[in-house]
C-alpha atoms as a PDB file:
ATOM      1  CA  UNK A   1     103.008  15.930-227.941  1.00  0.00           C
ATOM      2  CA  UNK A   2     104.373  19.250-227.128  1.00  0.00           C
ATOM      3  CA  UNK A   3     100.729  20.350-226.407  1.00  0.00           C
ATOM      4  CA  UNK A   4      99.270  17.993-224.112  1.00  0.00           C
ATOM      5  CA  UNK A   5     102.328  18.075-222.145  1.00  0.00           C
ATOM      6  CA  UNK A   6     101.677  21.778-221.061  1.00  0.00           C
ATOM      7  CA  UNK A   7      98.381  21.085-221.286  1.00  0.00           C
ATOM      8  CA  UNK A   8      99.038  18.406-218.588  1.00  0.00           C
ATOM      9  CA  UNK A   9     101.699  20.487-216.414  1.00  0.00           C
ATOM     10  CA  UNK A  10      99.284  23.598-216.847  1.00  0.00           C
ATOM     11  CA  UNK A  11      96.877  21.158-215.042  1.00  0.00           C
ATOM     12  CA  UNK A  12      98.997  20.318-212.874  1.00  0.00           C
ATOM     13  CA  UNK A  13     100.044  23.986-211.579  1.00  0.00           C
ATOM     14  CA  UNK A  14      96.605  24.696-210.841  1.00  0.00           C
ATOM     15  CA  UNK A  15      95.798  22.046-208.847  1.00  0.00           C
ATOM     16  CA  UNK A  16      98.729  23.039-206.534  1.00  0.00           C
ATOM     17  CA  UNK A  17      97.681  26.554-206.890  1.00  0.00           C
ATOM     18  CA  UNK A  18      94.079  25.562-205.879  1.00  0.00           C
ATOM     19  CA  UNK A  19      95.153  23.249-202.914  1.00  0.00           C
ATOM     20  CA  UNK A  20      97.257  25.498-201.319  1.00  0.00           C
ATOM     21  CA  UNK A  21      94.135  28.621-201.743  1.00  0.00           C
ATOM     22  CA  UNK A  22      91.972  26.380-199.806  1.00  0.00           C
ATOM     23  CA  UNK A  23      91.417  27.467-196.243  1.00  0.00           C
ATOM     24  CA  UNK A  24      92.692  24.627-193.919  1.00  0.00           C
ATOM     25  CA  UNK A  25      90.455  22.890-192.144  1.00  0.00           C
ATOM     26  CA  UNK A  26      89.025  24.449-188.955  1.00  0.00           C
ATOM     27  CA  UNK A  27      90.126  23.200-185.633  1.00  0.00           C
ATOM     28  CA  UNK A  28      88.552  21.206-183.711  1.00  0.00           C
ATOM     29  CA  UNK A  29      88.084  22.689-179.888  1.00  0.00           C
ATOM     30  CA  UNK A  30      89.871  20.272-177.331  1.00  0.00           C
ATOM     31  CA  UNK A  31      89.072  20.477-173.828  1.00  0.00           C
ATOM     32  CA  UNK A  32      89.992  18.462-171.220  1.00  0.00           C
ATOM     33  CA  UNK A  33      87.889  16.060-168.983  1.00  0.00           C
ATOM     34  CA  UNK A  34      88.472  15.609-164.916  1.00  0.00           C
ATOM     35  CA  UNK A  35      87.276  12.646-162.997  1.00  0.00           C
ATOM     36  CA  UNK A  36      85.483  12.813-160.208  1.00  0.00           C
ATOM     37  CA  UNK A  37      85.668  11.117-157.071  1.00  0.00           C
ATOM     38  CA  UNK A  38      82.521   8.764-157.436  1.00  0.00           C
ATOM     39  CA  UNK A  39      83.702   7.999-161.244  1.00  0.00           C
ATOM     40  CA  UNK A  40      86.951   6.696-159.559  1.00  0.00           C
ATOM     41  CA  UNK A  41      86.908   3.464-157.999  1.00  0.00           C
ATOM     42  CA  UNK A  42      90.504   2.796-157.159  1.00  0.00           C
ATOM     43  CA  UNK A  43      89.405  -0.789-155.089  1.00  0.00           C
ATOM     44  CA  UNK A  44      89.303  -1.562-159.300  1.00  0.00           C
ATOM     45  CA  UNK A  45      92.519  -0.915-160.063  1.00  0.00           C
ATOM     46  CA  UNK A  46      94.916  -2.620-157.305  1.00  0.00           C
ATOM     47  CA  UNK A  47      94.498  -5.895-155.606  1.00  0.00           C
ATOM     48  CA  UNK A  48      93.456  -5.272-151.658  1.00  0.00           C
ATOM     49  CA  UNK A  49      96.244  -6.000-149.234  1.00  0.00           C
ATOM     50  CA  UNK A  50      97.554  -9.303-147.861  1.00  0.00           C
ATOM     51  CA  UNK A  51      96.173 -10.179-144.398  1.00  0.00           C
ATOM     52  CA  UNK A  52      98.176  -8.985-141.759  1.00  0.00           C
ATOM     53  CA  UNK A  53     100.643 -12.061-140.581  1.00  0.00           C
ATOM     54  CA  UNK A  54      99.599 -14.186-143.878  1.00  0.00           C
ATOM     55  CA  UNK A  55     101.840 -15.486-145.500  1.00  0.00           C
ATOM     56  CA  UNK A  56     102.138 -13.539-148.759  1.00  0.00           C
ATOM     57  CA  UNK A  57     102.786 -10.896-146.564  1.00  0.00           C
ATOM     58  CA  UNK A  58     105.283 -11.776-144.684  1.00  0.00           C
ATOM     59  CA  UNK A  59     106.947 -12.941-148.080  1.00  0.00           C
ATOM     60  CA  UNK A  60     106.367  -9.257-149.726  1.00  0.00           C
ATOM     61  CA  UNK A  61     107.801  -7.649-146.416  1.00  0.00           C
ATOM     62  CA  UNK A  62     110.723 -10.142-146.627  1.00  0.00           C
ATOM     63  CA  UNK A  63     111.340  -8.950-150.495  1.00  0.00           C
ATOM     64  CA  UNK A  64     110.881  -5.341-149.417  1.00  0.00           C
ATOM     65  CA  UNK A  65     113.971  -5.074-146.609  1.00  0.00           C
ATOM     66  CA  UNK A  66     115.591  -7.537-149.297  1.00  0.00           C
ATOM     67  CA  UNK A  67     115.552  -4.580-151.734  1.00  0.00           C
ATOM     68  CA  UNK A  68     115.976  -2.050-149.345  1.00  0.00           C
ATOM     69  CA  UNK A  69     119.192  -3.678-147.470  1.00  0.00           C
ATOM     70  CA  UNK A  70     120.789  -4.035-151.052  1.00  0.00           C
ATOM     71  CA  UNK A  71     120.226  -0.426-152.197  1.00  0.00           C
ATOM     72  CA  UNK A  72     121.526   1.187-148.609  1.00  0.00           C
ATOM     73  CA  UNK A  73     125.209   0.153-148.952  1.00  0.00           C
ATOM     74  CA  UNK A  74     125.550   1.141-152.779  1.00  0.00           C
ATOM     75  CA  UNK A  75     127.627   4.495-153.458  1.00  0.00           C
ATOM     76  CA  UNK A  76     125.534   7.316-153.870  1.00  0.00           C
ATOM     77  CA  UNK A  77     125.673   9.329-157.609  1.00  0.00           C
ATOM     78  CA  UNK A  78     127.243  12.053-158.007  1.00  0.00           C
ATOM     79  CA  UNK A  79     124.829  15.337-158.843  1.00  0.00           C
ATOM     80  CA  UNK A  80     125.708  16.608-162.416  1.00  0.00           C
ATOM     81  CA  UNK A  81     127.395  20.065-162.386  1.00  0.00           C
END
């Protein structure tokens, strides 16, 4: 009993050895990718305007001085010191 236990930790102590002897594995190079202009189509990623005077205009103007007349009378923060 006595002997396959150290047998078994023995085993056991070189595998850590051995794991931690291995080089780690080499790093991959990252490198960064840029868009260009013609692989940007930004008409893809918003909705085109309202029609000036249509309706859902006149109701997103409406909600914009809505939000804008309720956040002009509000106390301004104070700046942290």
């Amino acid at each position: 009993m006595k002997r396959s236990t150290a047998l078994a930790a023995s085993a056991l102590l070189a595998a850590a050895i051995f794991t931690q002897a291995q080089s780690p594995a080499p790093r991959v190079q990252k490198s960064l990718l840029v868009l260009t202009q013609a692989q940007i189509d930004p008409s893809r990623l918003l909705a085109p305007p309202p029609k000036d005077g249509s309706e859902q205009q006149l109701k997103e103007m409406a909600e914009v001085k809505r939000i804008t007349l309720s956040t002009l009378w509000r106390e301004p923060l104070e700046a942290p010191r």
